[in-house]
PDB file of N, CA and C in Angstrom:
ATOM      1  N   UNK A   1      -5.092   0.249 -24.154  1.00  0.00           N
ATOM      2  CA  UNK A   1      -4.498   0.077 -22.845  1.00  0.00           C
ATOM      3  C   UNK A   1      -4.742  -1.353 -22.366  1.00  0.00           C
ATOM      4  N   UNK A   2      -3.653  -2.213 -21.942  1.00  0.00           N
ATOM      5  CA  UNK A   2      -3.878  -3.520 -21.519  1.00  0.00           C
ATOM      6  C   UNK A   2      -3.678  -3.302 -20.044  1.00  0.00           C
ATOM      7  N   UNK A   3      -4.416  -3.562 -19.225  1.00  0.00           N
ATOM      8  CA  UNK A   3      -4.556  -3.684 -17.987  1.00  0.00           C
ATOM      9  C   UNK A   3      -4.296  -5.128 -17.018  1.00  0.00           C
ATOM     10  N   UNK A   4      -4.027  -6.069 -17.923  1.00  0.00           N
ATOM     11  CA  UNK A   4      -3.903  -6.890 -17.145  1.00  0.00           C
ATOM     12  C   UNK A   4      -3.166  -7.035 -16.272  1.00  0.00           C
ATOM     13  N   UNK A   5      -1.950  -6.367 -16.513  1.00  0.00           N
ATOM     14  CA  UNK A   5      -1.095  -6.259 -15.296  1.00  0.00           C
ATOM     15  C   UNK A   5      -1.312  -6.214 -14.238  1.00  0.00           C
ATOM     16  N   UNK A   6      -2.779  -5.298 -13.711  1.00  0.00           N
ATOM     17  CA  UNK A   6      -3.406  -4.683 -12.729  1.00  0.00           C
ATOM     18  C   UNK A   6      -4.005  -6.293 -12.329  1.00  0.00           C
ATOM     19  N   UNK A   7      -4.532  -6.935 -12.764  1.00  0.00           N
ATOM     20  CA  UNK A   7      -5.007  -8.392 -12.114  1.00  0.00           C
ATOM     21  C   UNK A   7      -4.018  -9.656 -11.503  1.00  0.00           C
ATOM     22  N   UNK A   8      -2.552  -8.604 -11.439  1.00  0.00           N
ATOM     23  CA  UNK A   8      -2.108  -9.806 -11.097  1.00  0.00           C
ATOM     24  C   UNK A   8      -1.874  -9.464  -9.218  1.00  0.00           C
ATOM     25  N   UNK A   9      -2.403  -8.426  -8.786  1.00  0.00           N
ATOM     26  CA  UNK A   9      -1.924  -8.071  -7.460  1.00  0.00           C
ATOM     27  C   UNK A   9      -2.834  -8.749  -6.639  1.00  0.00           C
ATOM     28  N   UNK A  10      -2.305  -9.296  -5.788  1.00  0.00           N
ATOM     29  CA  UNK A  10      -3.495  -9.962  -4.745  1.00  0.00           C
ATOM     30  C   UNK A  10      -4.653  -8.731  -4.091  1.00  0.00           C
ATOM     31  N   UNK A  11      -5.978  -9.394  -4.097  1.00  0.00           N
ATOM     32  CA  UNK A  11      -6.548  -8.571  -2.828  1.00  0.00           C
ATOM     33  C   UNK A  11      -6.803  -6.985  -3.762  1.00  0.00           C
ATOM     34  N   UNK A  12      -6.092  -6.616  -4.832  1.00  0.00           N
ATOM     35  CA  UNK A  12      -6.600  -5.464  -5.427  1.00  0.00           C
ATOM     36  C   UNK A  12      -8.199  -4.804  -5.229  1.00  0.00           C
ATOM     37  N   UNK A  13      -8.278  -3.878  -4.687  1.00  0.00           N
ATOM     38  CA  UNK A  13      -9.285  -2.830  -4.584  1.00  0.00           C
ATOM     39  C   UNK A  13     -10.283  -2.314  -5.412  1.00  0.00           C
ATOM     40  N   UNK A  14     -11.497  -1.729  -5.627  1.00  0.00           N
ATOM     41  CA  UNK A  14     -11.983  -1.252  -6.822  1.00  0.00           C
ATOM     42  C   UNK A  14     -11.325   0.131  -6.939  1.00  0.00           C
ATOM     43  N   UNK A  15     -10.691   0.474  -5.805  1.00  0.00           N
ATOM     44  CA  UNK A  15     -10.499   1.808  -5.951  1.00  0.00           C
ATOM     45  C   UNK A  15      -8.713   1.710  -6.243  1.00  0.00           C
ATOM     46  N   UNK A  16      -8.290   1.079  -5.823  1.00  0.00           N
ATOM     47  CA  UNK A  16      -6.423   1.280  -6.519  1.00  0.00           C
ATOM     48  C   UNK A  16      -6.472   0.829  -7.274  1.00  0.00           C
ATOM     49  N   UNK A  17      -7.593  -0.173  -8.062  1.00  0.00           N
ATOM     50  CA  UNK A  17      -7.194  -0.195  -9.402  1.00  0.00           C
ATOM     51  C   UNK A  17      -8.072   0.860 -10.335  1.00  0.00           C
ATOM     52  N   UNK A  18      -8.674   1.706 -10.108  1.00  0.00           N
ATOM     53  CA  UNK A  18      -9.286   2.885 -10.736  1.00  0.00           C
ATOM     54  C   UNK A  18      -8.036   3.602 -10.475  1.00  0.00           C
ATOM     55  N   UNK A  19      -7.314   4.026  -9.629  1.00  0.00           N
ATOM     56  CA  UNK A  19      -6.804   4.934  -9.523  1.00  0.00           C
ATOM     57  C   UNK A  19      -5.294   4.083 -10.817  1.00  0.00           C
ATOM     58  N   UNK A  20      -5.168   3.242 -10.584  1.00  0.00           N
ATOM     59  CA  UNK A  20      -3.769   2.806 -11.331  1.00  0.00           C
ATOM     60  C   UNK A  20      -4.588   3.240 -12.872  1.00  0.00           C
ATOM     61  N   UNK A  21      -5.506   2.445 -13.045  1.00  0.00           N
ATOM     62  CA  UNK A  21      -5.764   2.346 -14.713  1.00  0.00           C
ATOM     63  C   UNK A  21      -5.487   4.250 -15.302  1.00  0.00           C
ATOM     64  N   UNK A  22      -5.815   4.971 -14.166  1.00  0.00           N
ATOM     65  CA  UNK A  22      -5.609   6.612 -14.844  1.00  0.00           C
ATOM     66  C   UNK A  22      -4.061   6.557 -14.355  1.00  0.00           C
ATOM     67  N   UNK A  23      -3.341   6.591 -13.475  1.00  0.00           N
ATOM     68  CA  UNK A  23      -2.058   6.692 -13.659  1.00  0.00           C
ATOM     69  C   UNK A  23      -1.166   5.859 -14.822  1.00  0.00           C
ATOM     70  N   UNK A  24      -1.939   4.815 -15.494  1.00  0.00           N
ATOM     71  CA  UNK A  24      -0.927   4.376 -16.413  1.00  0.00           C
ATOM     72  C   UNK A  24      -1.759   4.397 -17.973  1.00  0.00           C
ATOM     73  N   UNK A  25      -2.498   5.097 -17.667  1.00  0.00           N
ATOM     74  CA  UNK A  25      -3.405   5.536 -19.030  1.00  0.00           C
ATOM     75  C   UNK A  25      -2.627   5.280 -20.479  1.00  0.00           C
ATOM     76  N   UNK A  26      -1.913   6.586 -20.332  1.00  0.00           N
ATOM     77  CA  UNK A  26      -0.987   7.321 -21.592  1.00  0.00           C
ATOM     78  C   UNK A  26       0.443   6.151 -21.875  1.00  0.00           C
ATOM     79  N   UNK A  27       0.552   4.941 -20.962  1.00  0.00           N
ATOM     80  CA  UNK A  27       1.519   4.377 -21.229  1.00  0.00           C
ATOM     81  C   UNK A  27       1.777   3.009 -22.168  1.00  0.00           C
ATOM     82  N   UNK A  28       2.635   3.250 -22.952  1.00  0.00           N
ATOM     83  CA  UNK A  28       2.668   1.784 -23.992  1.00  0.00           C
ATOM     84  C   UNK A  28       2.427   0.366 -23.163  1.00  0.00           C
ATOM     85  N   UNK A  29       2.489  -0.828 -23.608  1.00  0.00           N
ATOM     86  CA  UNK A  29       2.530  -2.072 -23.131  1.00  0.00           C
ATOM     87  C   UNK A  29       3.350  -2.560 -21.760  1.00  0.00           C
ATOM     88  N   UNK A  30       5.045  -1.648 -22.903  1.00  0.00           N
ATOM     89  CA  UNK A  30       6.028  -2.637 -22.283  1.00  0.00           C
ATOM     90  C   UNK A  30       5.954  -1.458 -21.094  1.00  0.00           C
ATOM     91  N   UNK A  31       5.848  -0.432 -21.338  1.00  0.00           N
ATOM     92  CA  UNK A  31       6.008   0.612 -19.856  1.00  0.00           C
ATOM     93  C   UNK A  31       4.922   0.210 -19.214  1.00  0.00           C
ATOM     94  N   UNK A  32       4.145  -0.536 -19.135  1.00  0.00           N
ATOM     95  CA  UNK A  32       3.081  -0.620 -18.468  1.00  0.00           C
ATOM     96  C   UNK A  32       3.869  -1.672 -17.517  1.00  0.00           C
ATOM     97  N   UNK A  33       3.956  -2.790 -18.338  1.00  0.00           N
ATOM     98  CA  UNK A  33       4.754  -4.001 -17.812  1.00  0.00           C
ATOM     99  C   UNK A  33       5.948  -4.127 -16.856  1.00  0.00           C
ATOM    100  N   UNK A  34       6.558  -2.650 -17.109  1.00  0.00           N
ATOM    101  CA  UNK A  34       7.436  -2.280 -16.245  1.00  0.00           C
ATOM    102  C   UNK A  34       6.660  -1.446 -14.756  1.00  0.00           C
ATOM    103  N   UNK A  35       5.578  -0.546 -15.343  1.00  0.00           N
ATOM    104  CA  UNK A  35       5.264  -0.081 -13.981  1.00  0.00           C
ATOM    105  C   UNK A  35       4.863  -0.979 -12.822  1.00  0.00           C
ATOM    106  N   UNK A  36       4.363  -2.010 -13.733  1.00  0.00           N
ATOM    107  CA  UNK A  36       3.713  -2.950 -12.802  1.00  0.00           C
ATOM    108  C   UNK A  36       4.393  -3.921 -11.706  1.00  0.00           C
ATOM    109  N   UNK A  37       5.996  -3.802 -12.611  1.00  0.00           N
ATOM    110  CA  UNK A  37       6.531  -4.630 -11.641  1.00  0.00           C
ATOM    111  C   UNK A  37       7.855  -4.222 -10.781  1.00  0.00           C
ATOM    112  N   UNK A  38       7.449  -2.793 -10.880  1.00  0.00           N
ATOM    113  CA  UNK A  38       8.300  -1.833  -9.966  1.00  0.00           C
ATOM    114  C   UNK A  38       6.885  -1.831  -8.693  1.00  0.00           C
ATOM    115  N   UNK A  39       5.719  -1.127  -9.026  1.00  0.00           N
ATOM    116  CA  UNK A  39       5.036  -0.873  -8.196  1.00  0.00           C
ATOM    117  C   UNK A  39       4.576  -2.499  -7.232  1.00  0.00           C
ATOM    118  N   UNK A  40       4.623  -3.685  -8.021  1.00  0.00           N
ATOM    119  CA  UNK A  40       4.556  -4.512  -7.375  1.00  0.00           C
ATOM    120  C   UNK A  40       5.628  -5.108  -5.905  1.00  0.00           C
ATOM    121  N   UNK A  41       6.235  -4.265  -6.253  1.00  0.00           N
ATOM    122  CA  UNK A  41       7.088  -4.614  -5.349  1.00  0.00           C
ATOM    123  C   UNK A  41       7.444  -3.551  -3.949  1.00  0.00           C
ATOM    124  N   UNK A  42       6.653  -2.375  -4.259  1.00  0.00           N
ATOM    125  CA  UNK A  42       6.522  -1.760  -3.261  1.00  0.00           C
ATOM    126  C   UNK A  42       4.700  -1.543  -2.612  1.00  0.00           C
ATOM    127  N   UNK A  43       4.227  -2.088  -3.206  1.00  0.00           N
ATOM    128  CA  UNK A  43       3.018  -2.439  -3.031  1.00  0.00           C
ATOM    129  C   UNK A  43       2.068  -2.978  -1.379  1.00  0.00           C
ATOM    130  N   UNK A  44       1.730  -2.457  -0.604  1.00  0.00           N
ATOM    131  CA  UNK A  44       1.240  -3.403   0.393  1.00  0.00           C
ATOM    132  C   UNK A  44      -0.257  -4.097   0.581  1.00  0.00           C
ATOM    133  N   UNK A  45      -0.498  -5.277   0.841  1.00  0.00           N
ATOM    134  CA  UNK A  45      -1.792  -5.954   0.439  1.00  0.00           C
ATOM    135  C   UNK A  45      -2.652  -5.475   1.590  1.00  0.00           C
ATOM    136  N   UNK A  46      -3.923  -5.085   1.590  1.00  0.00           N
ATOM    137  CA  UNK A  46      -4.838  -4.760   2.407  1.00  0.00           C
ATOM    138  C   UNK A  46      -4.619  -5.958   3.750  1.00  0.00           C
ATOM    139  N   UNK A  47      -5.289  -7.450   3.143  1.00  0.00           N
ATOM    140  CA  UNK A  47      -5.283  -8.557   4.252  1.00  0.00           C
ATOM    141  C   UNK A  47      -3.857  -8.555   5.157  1.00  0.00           C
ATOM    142  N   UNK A  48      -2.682  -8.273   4.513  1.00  0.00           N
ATOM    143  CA  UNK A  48      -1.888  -8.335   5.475  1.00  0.00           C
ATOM    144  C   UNK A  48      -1.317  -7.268   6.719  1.00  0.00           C
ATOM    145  N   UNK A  49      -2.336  -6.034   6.336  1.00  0.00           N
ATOM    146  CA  UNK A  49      -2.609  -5.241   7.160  1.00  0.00           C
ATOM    147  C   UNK A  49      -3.481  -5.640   8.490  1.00  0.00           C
ATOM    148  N   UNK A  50      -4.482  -6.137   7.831  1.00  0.00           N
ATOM    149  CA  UNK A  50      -5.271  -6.588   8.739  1.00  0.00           C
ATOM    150  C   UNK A  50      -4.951  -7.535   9.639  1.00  0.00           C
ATOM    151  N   UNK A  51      -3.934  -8.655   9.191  1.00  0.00           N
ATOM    152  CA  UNK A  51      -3.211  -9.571   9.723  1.00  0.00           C
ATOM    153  C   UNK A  51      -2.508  -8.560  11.194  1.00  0.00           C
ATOM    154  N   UNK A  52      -1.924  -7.627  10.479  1.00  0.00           N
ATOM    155  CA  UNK A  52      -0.569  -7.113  11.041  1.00  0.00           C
ATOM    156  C   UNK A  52      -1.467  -6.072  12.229  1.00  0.00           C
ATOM    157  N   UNK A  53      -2.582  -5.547  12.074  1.00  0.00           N
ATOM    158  CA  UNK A  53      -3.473  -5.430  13.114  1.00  0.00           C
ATOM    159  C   UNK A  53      -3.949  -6.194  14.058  1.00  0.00           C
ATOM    160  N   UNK A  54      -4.191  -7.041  13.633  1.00  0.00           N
ATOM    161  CA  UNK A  54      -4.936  -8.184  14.814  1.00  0.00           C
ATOM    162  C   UNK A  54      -4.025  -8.309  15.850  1.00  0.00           C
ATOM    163  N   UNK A  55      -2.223  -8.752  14.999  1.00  0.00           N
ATOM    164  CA  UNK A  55      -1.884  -8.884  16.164  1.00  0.00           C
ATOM    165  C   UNK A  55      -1.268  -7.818  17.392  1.00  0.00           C
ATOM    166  N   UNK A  56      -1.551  -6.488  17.015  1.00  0.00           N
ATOM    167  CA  UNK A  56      -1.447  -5.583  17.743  1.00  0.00           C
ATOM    168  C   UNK A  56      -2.266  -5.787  19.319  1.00  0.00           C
ATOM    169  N   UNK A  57      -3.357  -6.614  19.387  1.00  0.00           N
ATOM    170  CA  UNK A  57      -4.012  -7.322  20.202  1.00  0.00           C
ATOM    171  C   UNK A  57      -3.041  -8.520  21.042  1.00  0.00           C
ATOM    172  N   UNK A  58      -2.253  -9.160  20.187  1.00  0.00           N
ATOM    173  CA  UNK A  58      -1.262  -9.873  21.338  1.00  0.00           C
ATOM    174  C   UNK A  58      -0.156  -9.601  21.351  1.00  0.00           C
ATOM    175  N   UNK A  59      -0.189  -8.340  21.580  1.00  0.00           N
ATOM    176  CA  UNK A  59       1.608  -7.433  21.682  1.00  0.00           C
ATOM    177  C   UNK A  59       2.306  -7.054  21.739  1.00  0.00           C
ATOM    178  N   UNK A  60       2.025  -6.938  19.995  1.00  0.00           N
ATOM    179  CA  UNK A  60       3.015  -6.124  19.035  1.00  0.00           C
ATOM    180  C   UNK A  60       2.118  -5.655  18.603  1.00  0.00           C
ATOM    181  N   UNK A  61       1.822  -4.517  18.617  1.00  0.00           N
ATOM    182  CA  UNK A  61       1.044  -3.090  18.724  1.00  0.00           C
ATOM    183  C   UNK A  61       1.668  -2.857  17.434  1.00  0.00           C
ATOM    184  N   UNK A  62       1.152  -2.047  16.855  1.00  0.00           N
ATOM    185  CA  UNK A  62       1.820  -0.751  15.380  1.00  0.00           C
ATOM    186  C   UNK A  62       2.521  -1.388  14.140  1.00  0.00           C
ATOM    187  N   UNK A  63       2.659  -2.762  14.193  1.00  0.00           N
ATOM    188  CA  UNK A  63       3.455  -3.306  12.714  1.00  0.00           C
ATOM    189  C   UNK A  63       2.863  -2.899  11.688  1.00  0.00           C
ATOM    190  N   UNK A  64       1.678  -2.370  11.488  1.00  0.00           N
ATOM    191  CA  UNK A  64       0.742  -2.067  10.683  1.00  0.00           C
ATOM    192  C   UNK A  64       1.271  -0.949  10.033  1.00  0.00           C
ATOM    193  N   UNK A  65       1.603  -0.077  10.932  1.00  0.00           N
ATOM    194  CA  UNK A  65       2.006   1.406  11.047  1.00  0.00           C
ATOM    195  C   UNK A  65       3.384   0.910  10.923  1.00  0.00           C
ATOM    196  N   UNK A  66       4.200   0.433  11.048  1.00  0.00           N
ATOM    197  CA  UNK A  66       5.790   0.360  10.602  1.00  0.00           C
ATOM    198  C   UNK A  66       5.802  -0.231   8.808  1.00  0.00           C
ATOM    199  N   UNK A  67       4.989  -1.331   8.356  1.00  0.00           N
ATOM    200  CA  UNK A  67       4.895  -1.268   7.429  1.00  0.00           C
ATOM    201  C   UNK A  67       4.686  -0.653   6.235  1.00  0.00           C
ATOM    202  N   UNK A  68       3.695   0.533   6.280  1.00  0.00           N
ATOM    203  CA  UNK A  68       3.553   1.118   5.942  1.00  0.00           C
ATOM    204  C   UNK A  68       4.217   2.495   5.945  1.00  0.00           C
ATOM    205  N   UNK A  69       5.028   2.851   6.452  1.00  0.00           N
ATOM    206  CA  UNK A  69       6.222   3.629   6.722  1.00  0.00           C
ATOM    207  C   UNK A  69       5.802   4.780   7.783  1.00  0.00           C
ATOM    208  N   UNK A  70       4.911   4.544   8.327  1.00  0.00           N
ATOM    209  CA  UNK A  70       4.262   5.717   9.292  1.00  0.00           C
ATOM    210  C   UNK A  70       5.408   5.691  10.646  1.00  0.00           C
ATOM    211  N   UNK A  71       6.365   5.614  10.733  1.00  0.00           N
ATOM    212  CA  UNK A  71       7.353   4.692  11.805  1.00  0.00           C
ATOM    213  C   UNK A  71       7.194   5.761  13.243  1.00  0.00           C
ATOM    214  N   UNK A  72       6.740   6.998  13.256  1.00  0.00           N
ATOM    215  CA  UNK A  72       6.536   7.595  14.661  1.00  0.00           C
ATOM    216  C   UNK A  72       5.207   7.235  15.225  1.00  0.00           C
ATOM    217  N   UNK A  73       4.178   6.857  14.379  1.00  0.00           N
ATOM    218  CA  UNK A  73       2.808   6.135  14.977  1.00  0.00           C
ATOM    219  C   UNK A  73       3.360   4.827  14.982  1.00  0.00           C
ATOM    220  N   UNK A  74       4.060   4.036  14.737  1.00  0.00           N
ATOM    221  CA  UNK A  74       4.268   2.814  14.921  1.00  0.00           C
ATOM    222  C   UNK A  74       5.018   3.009  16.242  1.00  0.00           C
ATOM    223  N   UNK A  75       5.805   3.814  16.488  1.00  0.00           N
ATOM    224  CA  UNK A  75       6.344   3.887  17.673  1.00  0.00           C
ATOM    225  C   UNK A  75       5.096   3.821  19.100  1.00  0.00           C
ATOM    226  N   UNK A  76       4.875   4.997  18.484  1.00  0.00           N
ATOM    227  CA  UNK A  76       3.727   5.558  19.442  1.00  0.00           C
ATOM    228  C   UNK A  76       2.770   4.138  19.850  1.00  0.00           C
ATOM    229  N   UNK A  77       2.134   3.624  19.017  1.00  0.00           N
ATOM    230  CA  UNK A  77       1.574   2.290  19.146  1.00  0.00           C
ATOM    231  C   UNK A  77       2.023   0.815  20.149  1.00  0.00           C
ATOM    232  N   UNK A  78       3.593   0.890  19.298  1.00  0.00           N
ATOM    233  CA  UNK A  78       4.088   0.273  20.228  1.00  0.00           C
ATOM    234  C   UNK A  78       4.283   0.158  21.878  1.00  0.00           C
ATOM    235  N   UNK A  79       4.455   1.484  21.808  1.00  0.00           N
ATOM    236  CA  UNK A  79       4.724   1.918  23.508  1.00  0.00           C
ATOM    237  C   UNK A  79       3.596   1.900  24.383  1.00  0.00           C
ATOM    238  N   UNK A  80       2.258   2.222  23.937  1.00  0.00           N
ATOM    239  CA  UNK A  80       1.312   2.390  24.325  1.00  0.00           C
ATOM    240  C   UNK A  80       0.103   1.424  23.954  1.00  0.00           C
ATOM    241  N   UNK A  81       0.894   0.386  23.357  1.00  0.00           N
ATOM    242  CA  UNK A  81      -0.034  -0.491  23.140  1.00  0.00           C
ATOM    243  C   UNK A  81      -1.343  -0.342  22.543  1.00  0.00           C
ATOM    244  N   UNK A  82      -1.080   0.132  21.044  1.00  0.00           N
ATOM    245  CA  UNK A  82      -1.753   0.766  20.357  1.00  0.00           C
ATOM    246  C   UNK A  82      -2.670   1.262  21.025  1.00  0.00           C
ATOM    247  N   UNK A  83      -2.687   2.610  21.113  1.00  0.00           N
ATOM    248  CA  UNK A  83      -3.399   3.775  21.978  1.00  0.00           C
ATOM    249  C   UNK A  83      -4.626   3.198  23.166  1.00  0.00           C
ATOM    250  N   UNK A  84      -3.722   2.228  23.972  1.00  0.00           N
ATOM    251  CA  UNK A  84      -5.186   1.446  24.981  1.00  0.00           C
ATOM    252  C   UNK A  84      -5.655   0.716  24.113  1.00  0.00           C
ATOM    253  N   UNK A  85      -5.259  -0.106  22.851  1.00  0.00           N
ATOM    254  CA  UNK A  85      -5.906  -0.977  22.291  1.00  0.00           C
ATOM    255  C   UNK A  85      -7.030   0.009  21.214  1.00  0.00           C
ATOM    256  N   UNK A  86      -7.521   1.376  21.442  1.00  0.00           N
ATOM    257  CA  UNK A  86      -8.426   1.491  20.587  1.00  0.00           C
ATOM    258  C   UNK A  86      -7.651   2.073  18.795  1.00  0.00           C
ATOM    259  N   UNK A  87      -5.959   3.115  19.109  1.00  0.00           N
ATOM    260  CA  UNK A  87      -5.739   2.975  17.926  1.00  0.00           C
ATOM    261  C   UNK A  87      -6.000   1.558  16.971  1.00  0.00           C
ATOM    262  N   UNK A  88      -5.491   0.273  17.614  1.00  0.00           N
ATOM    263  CA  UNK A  88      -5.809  -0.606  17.038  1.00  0.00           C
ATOM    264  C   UNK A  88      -6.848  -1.318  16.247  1.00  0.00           C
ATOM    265  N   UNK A  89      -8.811  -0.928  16.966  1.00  0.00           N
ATOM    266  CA  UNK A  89      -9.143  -1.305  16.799  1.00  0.00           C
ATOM    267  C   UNK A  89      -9.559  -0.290  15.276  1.00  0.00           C
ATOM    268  N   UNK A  90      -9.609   1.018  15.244  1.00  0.00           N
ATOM    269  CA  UNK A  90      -9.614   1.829  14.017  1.00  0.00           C
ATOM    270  C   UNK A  90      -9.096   1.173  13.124  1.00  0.00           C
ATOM    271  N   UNK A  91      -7.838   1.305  13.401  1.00  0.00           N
ATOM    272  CA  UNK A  91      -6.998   0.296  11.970  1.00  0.00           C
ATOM    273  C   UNK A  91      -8.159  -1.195  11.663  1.00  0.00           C
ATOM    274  N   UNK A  92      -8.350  -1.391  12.866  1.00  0.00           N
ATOM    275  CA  UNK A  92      -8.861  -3.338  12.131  1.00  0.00           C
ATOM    276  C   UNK A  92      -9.983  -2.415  10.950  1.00  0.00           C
ATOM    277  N   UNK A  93     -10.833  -1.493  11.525  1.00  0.00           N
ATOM    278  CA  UNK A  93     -12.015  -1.216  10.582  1.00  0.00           C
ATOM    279  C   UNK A  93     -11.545  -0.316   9.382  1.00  0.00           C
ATOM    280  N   UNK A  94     -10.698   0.468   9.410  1.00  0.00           N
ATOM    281  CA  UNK A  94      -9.890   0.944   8.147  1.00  0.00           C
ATOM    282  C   UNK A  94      -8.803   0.417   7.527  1.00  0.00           C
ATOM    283  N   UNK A  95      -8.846  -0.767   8.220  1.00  0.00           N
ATOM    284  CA  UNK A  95      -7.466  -1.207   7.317  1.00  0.00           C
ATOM    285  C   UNK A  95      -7.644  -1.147   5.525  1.00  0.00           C
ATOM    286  N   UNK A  96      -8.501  -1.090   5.074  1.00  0.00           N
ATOM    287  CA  UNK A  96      -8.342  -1.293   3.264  1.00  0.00           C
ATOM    288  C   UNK A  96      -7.707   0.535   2.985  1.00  0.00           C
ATOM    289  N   UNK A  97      -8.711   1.583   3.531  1.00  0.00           N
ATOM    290  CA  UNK A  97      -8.543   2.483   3.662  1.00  0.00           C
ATOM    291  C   UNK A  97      -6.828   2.853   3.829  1.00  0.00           C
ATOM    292  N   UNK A  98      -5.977   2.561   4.680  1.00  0.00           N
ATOM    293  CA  UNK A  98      -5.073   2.636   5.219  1.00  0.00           C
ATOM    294  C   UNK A  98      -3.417   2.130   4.560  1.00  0.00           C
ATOM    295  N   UNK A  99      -4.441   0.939   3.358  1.00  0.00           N
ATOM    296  CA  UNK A  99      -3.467   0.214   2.708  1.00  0.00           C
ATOM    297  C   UNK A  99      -3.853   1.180   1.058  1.00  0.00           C
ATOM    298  N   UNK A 100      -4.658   1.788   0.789  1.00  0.00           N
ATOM    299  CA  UNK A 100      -5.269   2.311  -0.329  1.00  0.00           C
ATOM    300  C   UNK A 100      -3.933   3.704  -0.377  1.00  0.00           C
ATOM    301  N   UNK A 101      -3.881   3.994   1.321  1.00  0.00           N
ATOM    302  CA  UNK A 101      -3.105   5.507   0.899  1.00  0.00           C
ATOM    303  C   UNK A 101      -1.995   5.277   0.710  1.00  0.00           C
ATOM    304  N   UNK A 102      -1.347   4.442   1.310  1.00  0.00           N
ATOM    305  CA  UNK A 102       0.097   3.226   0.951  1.00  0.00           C
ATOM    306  C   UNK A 102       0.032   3.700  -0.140  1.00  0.00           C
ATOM    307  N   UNK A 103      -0.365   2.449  -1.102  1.00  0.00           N
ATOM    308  CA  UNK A 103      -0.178   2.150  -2.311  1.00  0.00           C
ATOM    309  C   UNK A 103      -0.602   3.081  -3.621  1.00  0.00           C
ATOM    310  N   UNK A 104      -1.445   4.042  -2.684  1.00  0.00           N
ATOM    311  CA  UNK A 104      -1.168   5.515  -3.979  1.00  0.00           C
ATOM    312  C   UNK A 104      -0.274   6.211  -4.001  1.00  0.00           C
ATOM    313  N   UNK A 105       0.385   6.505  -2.610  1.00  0.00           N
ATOM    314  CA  UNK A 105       1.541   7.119  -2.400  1.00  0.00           C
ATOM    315  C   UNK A 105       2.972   6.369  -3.277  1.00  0.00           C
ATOM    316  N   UNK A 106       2.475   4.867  -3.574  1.00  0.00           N
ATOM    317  CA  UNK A 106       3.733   4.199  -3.860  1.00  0.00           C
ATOM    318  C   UNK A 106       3.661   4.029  -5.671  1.00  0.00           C
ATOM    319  N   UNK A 107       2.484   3.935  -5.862  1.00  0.00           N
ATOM    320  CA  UNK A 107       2.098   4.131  -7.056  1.00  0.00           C
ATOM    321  C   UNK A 107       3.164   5.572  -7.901  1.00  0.00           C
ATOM    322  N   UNK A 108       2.477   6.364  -7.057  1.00  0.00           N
ATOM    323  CA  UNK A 108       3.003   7.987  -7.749  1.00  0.00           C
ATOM    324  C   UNK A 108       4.555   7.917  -7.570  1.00  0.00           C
ATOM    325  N   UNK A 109       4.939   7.495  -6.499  1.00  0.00           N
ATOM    326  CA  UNK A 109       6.995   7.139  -6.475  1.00  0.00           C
ATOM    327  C   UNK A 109       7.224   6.152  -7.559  1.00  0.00           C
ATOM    328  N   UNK A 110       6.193   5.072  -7.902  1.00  0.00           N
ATOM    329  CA  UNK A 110       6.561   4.234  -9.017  1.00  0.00           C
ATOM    330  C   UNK A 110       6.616   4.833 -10.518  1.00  0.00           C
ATOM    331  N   UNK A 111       5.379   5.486 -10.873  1.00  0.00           N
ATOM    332  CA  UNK A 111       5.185   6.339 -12.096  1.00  0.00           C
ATOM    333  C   UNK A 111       6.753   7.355 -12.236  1.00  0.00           C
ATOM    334  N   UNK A 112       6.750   8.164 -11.087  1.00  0.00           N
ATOM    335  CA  UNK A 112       7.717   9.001 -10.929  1.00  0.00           C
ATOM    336  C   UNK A 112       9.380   8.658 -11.161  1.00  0.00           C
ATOM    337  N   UNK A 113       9.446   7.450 -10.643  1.00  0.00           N
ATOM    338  CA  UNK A 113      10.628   6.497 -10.615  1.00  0.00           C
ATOM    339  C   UNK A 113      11.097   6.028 -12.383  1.00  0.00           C
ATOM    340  N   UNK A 114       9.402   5.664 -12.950  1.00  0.00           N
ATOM    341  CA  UNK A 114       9.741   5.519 -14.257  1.00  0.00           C
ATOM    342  C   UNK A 114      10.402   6.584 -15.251  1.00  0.00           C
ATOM    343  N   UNK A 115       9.292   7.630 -14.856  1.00  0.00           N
ATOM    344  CA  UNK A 115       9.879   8.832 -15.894  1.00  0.00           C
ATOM    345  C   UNK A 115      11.575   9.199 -15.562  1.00  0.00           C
ATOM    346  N   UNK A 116      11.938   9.171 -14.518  1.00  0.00           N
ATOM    347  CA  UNK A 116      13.337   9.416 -13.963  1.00  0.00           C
ATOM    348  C   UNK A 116      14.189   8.790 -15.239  1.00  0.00           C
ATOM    349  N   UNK A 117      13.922   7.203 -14.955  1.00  0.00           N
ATOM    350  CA  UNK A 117      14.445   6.163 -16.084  1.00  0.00           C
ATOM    351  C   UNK A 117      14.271   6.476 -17.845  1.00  0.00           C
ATOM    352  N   UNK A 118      13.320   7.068 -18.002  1.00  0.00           N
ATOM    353  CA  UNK A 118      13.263   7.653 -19.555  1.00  0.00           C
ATOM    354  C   UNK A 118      13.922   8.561 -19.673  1.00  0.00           C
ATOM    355  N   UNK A 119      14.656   9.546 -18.655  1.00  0.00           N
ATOM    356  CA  UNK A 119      15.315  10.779 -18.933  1.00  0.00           C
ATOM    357  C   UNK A 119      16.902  10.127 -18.979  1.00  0.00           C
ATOM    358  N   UNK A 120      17.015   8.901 -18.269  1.00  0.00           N
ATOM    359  CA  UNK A 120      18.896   8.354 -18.469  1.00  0.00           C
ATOM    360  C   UNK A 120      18.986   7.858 -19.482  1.00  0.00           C
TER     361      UNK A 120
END
């Protein structure tokens, strides 16, 4: 199994890349090479979560939560200015957490997306 693929994502995790190296276990090179650059592209980076938190503090509340496709808490955020400011401050301290469930969720649509492609 060549993993390097997995080193090319910014900001990578110990834990999404444990979790990738078992989702792409059983897969040859070039399918690897391919998962990597499907999932790279739906991928979201922890820091720019955190980015996208902070400025919920001068704002724009919930981008965090729209990015990540949560779009009725992003609403909610928005309107309310991320919940009095404290939804916000949760996110600043879970943001890796927050970007981890992202990108497993996007992971498994990526894997899933592949096998689709081996059956056409």
């Amino acid at each position: 199994m060549n993993i390097n693929y997995l080193f090319n994502f910014s900001n990578i995790t110990v834990e999404e890349m444990m979790y990738l190296k078992e989702l792409i276990a059983n897969l040859n090179e070039e399918e690897q090479k391919t998962f990597a650059m499907i999932y790279s592209g739906k991928r979201r980076d922890p820091q720019h979560l955190l980015l996208f938190a902070i400025l919920g503090f001068f704002g724009v509340a919930g981008v965090q939560r729209f990015v990540t496709n949560q779009i009725g808490m992003g609403i909610l955020y928005f309107l309310t200015a991320g919940l009095c400011f404290i939804g916000t401050i949760i996110d600043l301290v879970n943001y890796k957490s927050l970007a981890n469930e992202y990108n497993h969720k996007m992971a498994i649509e990526s894997r899933r997306f592949m096998e689709m492609m081996k059956k056409n």
